[in-house]
Protein backbone atom coordinates (compact mmCIF):
# COMPACT_ATOMS: atom_id res chain seq x y z
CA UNK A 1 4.96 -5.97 -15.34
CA UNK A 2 2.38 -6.62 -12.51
CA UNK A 3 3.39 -7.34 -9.31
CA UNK A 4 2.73 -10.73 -7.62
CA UNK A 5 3.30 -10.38 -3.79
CA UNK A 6 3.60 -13.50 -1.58
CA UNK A 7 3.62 -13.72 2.03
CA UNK A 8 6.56 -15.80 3.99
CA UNK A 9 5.28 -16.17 7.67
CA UNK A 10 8.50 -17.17 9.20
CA UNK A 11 7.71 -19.74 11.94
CA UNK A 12 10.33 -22.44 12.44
CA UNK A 13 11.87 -21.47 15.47
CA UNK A 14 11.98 -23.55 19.02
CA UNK A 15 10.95 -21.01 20.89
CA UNK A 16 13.54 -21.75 23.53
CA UNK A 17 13.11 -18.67 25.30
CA UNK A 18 9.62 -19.16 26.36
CA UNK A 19 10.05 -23.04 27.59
CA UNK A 20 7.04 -25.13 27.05
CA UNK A 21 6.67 -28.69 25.06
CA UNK A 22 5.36 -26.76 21.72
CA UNK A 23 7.73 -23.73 20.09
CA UNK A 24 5.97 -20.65 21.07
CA UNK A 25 4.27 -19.87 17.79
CA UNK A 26 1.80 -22.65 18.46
CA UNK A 27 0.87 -21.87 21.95
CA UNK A 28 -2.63 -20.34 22.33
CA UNK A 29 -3.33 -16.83 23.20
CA UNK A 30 -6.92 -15.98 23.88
CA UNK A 31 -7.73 -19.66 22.93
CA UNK A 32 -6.26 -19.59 18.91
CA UNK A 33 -2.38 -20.71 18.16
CA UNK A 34 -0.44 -17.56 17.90
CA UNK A 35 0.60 -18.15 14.67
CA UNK A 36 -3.31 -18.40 13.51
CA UNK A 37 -3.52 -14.27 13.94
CA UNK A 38 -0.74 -13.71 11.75
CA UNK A 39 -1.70 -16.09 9.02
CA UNK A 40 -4.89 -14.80 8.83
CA UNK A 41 -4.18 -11.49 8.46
CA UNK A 42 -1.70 -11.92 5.29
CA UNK A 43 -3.96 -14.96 3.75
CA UNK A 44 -7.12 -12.17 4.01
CA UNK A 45 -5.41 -9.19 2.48
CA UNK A 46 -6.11 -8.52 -1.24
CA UNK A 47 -2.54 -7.55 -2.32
CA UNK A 48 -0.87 -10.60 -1.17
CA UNK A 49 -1.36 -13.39 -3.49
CA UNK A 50 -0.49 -16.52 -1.61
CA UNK A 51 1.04 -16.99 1.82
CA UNK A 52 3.73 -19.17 2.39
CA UNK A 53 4.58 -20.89 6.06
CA UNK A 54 8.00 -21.76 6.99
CA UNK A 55 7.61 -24.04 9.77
CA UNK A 56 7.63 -27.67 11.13
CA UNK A 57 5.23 -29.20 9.02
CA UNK A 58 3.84 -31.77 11.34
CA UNK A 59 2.55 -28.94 13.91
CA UNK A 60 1.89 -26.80 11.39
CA UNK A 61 -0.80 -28.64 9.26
CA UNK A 62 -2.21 -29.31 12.56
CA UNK A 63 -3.23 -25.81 13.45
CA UNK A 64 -3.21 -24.54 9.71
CA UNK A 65 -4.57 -27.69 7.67
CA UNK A 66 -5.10 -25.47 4.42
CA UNK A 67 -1.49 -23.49 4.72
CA UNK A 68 1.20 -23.47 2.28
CA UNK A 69 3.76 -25.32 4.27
CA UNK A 70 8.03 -25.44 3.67
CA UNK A 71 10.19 -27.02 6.20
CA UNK A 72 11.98 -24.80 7.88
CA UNK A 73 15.81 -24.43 8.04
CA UNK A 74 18.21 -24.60 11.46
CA UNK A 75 18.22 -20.78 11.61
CA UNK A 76 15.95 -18.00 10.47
CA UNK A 77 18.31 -16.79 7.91
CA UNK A 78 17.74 -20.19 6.16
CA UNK A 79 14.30 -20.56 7.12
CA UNK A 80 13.73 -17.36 4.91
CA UNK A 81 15.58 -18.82 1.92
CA UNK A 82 13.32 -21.66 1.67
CA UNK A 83 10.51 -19.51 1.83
CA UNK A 84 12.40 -17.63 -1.02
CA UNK A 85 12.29 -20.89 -2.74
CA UNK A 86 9.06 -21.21 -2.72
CA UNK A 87 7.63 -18.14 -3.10
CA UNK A 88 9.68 -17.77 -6.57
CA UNK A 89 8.37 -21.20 -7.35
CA UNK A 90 4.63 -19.04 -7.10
CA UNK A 91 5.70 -16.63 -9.55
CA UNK A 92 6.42 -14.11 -6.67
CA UNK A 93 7.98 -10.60 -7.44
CA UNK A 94 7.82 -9.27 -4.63
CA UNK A 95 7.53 -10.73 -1.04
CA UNK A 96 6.74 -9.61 2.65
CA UNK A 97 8.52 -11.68 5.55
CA UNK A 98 7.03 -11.76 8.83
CA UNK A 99 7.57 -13.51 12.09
CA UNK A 100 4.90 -15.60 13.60
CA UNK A 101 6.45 -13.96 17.03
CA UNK A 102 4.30 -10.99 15.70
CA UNK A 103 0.69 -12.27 15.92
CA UNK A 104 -1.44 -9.14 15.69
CA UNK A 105 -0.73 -7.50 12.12
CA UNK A 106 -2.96 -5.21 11.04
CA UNK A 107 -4.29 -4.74 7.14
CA UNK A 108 -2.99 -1.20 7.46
CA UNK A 109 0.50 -2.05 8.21
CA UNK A 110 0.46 -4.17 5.08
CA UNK A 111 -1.10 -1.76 3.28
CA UNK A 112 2.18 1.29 4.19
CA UNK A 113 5.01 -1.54 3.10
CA UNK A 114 2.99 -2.58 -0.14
CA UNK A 115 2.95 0.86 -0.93
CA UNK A 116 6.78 1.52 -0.14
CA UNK A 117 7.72 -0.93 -2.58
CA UNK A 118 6.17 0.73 -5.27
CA UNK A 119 9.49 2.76 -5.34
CA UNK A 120 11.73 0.82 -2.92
CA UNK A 121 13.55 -2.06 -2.88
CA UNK A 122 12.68 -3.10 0.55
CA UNK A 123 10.46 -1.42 3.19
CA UNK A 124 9.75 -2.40 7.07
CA UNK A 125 7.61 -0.83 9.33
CA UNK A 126 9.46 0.95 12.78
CA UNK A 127 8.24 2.72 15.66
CA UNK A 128 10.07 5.36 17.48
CA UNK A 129 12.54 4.59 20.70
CA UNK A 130 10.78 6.19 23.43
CA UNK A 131 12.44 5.53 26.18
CA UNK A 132 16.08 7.08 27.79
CA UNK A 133 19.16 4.33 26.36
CA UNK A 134 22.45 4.71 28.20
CA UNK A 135 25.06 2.22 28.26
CA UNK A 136 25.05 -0.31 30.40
CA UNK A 137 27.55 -2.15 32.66
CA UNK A 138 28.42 -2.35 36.50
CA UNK A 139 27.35 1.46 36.75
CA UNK A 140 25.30 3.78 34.36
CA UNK A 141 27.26 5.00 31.25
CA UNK A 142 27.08 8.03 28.84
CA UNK A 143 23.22 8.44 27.57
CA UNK A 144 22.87 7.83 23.92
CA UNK A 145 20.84 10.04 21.33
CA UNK A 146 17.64 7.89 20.54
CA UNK A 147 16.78 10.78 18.10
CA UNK A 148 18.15 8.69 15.34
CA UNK A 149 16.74 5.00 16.41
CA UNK A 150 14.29 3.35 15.67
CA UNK A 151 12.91 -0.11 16.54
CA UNK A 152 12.11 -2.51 13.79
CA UNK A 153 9.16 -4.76 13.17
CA UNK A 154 8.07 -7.22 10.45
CA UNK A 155 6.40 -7.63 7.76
CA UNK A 156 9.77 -6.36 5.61
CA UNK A 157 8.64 -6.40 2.33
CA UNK A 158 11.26 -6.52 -1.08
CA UNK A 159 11.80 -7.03 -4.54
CA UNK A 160 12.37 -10.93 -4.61
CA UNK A 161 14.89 -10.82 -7.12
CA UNK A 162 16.89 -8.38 -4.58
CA UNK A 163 16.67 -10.02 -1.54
CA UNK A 164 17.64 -13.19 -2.94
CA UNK A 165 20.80 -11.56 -3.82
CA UNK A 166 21.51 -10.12 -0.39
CA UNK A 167 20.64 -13.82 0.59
CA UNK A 168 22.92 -15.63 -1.77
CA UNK A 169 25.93 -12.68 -0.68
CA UNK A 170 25.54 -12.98 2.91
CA UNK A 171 28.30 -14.56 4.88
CA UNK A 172 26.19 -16.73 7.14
CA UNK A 173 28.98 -17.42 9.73
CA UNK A 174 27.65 -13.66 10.50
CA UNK A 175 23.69 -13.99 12.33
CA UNK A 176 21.93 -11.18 10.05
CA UNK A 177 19.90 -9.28 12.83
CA UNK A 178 16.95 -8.94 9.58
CA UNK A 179 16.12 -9.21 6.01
CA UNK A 180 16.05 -5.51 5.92
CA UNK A 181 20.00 -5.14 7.10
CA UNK A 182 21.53 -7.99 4.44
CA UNK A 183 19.50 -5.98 1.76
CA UNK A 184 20.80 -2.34 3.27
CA UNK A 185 24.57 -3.27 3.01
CA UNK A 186 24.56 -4.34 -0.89
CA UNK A 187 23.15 -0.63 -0.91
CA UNK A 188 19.58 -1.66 -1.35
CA UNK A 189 16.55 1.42 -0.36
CA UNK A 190 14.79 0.40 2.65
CA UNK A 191 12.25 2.27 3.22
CA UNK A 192 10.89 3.03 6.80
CA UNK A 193 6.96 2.84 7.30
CA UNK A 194 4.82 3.49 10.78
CA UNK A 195 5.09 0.26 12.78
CA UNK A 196 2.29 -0.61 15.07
CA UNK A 197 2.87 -0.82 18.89
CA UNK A 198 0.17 -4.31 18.57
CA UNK A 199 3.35 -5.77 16.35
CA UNK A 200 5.12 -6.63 19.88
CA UNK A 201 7.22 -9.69 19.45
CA UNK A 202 6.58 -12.18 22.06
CA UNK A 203 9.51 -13.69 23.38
CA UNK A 204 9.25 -14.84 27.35
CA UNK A 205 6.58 -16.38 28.54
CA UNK A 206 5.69 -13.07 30.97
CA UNK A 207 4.54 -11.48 26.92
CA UNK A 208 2.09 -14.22 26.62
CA UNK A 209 0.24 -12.62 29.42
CA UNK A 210 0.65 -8.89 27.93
CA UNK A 211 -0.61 -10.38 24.42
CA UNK A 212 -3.79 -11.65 26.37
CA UNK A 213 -4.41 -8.14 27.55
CA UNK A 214 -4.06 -6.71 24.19
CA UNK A 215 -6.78 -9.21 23.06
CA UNK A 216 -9.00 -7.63 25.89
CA UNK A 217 -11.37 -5.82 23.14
CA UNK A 218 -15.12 -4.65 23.19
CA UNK A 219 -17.30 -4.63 20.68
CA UNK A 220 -18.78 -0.87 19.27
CA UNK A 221 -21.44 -0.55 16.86
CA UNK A 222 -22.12 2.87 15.18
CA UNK A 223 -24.75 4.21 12.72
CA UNK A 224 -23.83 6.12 9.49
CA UNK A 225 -26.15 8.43 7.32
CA UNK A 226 -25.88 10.40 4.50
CA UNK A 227 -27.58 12.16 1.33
CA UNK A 228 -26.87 13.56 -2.24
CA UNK A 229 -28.90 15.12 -4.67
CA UNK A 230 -29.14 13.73 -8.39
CA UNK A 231 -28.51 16.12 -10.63
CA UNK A 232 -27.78 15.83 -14.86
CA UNK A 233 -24.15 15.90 -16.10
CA UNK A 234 -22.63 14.45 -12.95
CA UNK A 235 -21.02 10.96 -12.61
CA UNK A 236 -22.99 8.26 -10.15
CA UNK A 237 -20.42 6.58 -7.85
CA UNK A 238 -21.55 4.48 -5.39
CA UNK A 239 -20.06 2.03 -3.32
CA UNK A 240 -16.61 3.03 -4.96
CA UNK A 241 -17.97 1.84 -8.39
CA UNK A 242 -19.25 4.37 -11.05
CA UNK A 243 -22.49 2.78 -12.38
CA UNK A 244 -23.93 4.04 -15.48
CA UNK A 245 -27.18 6.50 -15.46
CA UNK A 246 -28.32 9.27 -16.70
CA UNK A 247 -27.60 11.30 -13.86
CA UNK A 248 -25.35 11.31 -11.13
CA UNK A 249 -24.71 12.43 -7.47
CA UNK A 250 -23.50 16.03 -6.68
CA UNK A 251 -20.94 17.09 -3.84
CA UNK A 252 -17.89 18.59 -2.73
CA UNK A 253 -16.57 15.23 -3.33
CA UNK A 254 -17.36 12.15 -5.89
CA UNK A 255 -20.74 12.58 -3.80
CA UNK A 256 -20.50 8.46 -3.09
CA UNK A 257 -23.07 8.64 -0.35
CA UNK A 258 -22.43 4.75 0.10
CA UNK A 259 -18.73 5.64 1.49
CA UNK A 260 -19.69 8.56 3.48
CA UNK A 261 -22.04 6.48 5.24
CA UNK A 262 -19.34 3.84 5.57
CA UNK A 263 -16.91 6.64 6.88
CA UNK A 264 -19.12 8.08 9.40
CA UNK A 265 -20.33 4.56 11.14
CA UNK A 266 -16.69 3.67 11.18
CA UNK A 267 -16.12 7.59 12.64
CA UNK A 268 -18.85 6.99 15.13
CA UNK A 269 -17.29 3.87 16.86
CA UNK A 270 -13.79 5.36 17.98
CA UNK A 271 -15.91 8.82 18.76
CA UNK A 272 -13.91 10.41 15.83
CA UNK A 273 -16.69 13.07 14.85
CA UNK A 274 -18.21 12.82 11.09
CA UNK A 275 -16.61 13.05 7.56
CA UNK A 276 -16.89 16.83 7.81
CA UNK A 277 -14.99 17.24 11.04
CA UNK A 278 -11.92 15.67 8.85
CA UNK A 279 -12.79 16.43 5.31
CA UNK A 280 -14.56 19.71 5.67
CA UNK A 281 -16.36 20.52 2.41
CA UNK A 282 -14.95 24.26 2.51
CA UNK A 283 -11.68 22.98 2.06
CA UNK A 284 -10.77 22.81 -1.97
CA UNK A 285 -8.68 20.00 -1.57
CA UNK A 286 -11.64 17.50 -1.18
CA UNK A 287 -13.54 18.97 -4.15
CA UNK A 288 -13.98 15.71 -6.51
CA UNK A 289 -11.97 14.00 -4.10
CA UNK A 290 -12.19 9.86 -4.67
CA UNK A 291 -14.78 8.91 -1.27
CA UNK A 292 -12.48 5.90 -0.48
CA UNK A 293 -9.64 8.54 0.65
CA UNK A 294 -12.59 9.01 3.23
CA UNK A 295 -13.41 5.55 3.92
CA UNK A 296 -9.78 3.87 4.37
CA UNK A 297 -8.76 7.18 6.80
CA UNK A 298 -11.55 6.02 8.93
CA UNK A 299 -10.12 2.12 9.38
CA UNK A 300 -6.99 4.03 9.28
CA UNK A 301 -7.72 5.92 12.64
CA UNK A 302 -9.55 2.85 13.54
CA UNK A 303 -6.15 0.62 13.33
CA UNK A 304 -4.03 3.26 15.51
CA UNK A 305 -6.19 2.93 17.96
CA UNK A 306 -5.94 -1.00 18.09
CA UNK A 307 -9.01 -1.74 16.48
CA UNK A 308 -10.32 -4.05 14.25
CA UNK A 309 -13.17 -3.53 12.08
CA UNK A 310 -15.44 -6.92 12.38
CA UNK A 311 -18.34 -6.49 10.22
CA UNK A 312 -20.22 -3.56 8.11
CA UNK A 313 -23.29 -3.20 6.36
CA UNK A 314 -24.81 -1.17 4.32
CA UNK A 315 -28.50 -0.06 2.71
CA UNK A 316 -28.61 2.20 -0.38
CA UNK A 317 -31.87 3.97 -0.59
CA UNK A 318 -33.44 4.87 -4.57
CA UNK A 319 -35.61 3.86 -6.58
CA UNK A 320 -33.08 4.44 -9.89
CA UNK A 321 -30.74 3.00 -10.69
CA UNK A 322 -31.05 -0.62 -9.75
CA UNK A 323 -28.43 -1.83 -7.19
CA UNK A 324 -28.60 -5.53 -7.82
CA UNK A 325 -26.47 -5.46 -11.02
CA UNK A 326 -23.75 -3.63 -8.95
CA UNK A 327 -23.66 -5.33 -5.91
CA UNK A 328 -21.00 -7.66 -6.16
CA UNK A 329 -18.81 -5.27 -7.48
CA UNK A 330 -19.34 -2.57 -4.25
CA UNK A 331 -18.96 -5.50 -2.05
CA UNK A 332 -15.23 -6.60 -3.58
CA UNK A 333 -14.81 -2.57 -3.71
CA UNK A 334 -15.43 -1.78 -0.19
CA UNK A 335 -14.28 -4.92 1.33
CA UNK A 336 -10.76 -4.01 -0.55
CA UNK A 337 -10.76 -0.76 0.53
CA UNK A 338 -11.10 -2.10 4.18
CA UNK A 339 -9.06 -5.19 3.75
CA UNK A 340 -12.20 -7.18 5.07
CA UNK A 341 -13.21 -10.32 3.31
CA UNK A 342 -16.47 -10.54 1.25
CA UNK A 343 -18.50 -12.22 3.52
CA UNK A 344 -17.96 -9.47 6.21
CA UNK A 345 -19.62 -6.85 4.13
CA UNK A 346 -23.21 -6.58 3.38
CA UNK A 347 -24.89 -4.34 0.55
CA UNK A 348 -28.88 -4.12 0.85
CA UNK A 349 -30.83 -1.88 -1.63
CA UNK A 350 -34.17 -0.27 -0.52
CA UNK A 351 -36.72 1.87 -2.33
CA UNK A 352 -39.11 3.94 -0.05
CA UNK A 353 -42.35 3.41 -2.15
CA UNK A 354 -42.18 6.19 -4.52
CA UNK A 355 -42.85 8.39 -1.52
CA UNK A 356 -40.12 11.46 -0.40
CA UNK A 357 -37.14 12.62 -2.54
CA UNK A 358 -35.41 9.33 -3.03
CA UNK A 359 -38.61 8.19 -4.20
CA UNK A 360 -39.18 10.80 -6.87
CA UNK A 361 -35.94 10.06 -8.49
CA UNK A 362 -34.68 13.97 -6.69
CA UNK A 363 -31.54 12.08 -4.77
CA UNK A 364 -30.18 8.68 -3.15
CA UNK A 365 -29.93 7.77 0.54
CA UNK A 366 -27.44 5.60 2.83
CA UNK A 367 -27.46 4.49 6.05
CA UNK A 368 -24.78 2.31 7.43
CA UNK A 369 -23.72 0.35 10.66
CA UNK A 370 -20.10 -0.74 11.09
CA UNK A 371 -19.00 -3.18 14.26
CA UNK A 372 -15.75 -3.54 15.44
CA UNK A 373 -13.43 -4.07 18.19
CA UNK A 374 -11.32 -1.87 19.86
CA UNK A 375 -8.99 -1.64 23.45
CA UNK A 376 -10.90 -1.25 26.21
C-alpha cells in the first residue's frame, strides 16, 4: 500500500512563557507570524500530502486563511489527538507532528524522518548534548555522561495506526514529555535522525531576539557549467528524466549534464568546490551513479550550513533532442529533488545556431545559476 503522509503542525498553546496579548506562535519574527515558517515548509514539501493545523481557529485563519484548521485541545497531548482525528479523516498513514515553537524546518530534515519510516515505526530528528550536565542543587553535583543523550526536536514522524494506539493507552494524568516517548514504551522503533541546530524551540521572549538573528541571511548567487558528449548506445538523462533519442550522454555517471550544472551552482554558493571535488570520477562508486545523488548532496550541504536555496535556473544547450516536450517533467523532477516549488525553478532550452559541437549534434551543454540564502 502507498503511503499518504499528513502534516499536524501543533499550535494551540498560550504561550504563557513568553507573555504578550497573542500565544507566541503568532507573534512576528522578521515581520511573518512564526507559525507562517513552519507551515510553509510542510505545505511545500512533496511527500507530505496535506497539512493539518491544530490551533485556535479564530487567530489562525487570520494569519493562515487557506490552512487546514482543528481546534485545539487544553493540552498538547490532546491537541495531537485531534490532529490524529483529522489526519485519519484524510486518509493519512503515516503522519509527522511538529511544533509551531519550531519555525525554521528545513526540507532536509523532512526528508531524514520520511525516510526513517520506511522501516520504523516512528522517527524524530536529535542533535547531540554538547555541553558539560551535572546535577544541580545548592552546590554542584556529580557530572553526568552526556555520551548517551541526546536532545530531541520535532517533526516526529509515525505510522498513524501506531501512534494512535500509544495515544488511546496513555494514562494522561501522566504529561507525555513527546509523541516519540508514548510510542517508545508500547515498544514501538523510534528511530533517531540528524536534527538541525535552526529547529531551536522558542520559548522566552529573550529567543525571539536569537530567532531574528538566525533570519539575518544574505543572498549568494553562483554559476554552474558543464558538458557531455553524445555518443550511440547510451541512455539520455537530463534534468533527472530519461528522454527518448537515439543517442545518449556518456560519463562516469548517468552523464545528466542538467544536474551537474545544478550541483555545481549550488556548490559554488557555500564555496563547496565542484561535483568532482566530492564525486571524483576516478572513484568506481559513482560510475552510472543516478546525478540527483549529486544534486540533493549539494542542498544537503547547503541546509547544514543554514541555508536556503531561493531560486534556480537552468539553460540546456542542443540542437537534438527538443526540450520543450520535457520540460515540465525536469521542472517537477528537480524541484522534488530540491523540495522547491515549481515556480522557483526555471528550465530554458537554447540551440547555438548549428555552430560548435552542441550544434553539430557531437554533445549537449548546461549552464546554471542557483540563489540562495545563507548565515552571514
Amino acid at each position: 500500500m502507498s503511503r499518504r503522509i499528513i502534516a499536524i503542525l501543533v499550535a494551540a498553546g498560550t504561550g504563557s512563557r513568553v507573555g504578550g496579548a497573542r500565544p507566541k506562535q503568532f507573534v512576528p519574527i522578521a515581520g511573518r507570524p512564526m507559525i507562517a515558517y513552519a507551515y510553509e515548509a510542510l505545505a511545500n514539501h512533496p511527500a507530505i500530502a496535506a497539512t493539518v493545523v491544530v490551533a485556535d481557529p479564530i487567530t489562525a485563519a487570520e494569519v493562515l486563511p487557506d490552512a487546514d484548521i482543528v481546534t485545539g485541545g487544553p493540552t498538547r497531548q490532546l491537541s495531537v489527538g485531534l490532529g490524529l482525528n483529522a489526519a485519519k479523516a484524510l486518509g493519512a498513514t503515516h503522519v509527522l507532528v511538529h511544533d509551531a515553537a519550531r519555525p525554521f524546518l528545513s526540507a532536509t530534515v523532512i526528508d531524514r524522518v520520511v525516510r526513517a519510516l520506511e522501516s520504523h515505526d516512528g522517527a524524530t530528528p536529535v542533535l547531540p548534548v554538547a555541553d558539560t550536565l551535572a546535577v544541580g542543587g545548592e552546590t554542584l553535583g556529580d557530572a553526568v555522561d552526556r555520551s548517551a543523550l541526546v536532545r530531541i526536536q520535532t517533526p516526529q514522524g509515525f505510522r498513524l495506526d501506531t501512534l494512535m494506539v500509544a495515544h488511546a493507552a496513555w494514562d494522561t494524568a501522566e504529561p507525555a514529555t513527546d509523541d516519540a516517548q508514548m510510542v517508545r514504551r508500547l515498544g514501538g522503533r523510534v528511530a533517531l535522525v540528524q536534527g538541525d541546530s535552526m529547529l531551536e524551540k522558542i520559548t522566552y521572549p529573550e529567543d525571539f531576539a536569537a530567532a531574528e538573528a538566525r533570519l539575518a541571511l544574505e543572498t549568494r548567487t553562483a554559476m554552474g557549467f558543464d558538458v557531455h558528449r553524445l555518443e550511440a548506445g547510451e541512455e539520455l538523462w537530463l534534468g533527472g528524466v530519461l528522454i527518448p533519442h537515439d543517442k545518449g550522454l556518456s560519463g562516469h555517471s548517468d552523464a545528466d549534464v542538467a544536474l551537474h550544472a545544478l550541483t555545481d551552482a549550488l556548490l559554488g554558493t557555500i564555496a563547496a568546490g565542484d561535483i568532482g571535488t566530492h564525486f571524483p570520477p576516478s572513484d568506481p562508486q559513482w560510475k552510472g551513479a543516478d546525478s540527483a545523488r549529486f544534486l540533493t548532496h549539494a542542498a544537503e550541504l547547503i541546509a547544514t550550513k543554514g541555508g536556503r536555496i531561493d531560486f534556480v535556473d537552468l539553460t540546456i544547450v542542443c540542437e537534438a533532442p527538443k526540450i520543450g516536450p520535457h520540460r515540465a517533467a525536469m521542472t517537477t523532477r528537480i524541484a522534488a529533488l530540491l523540495a522547491l516549488s515549481e515556480d522557483r525553478v526555471s528550465i530554458k532550452a537554447t540551440t547555438t545556431e548549428r555552430l560548435g559541437f552542441t550544434g553539430r549534434g557531437e554533445g549537449i551543454a548546461a549552464q546554471a545559476v542557483a540563489t540562495v540564502r545563507v548565515p552571514r
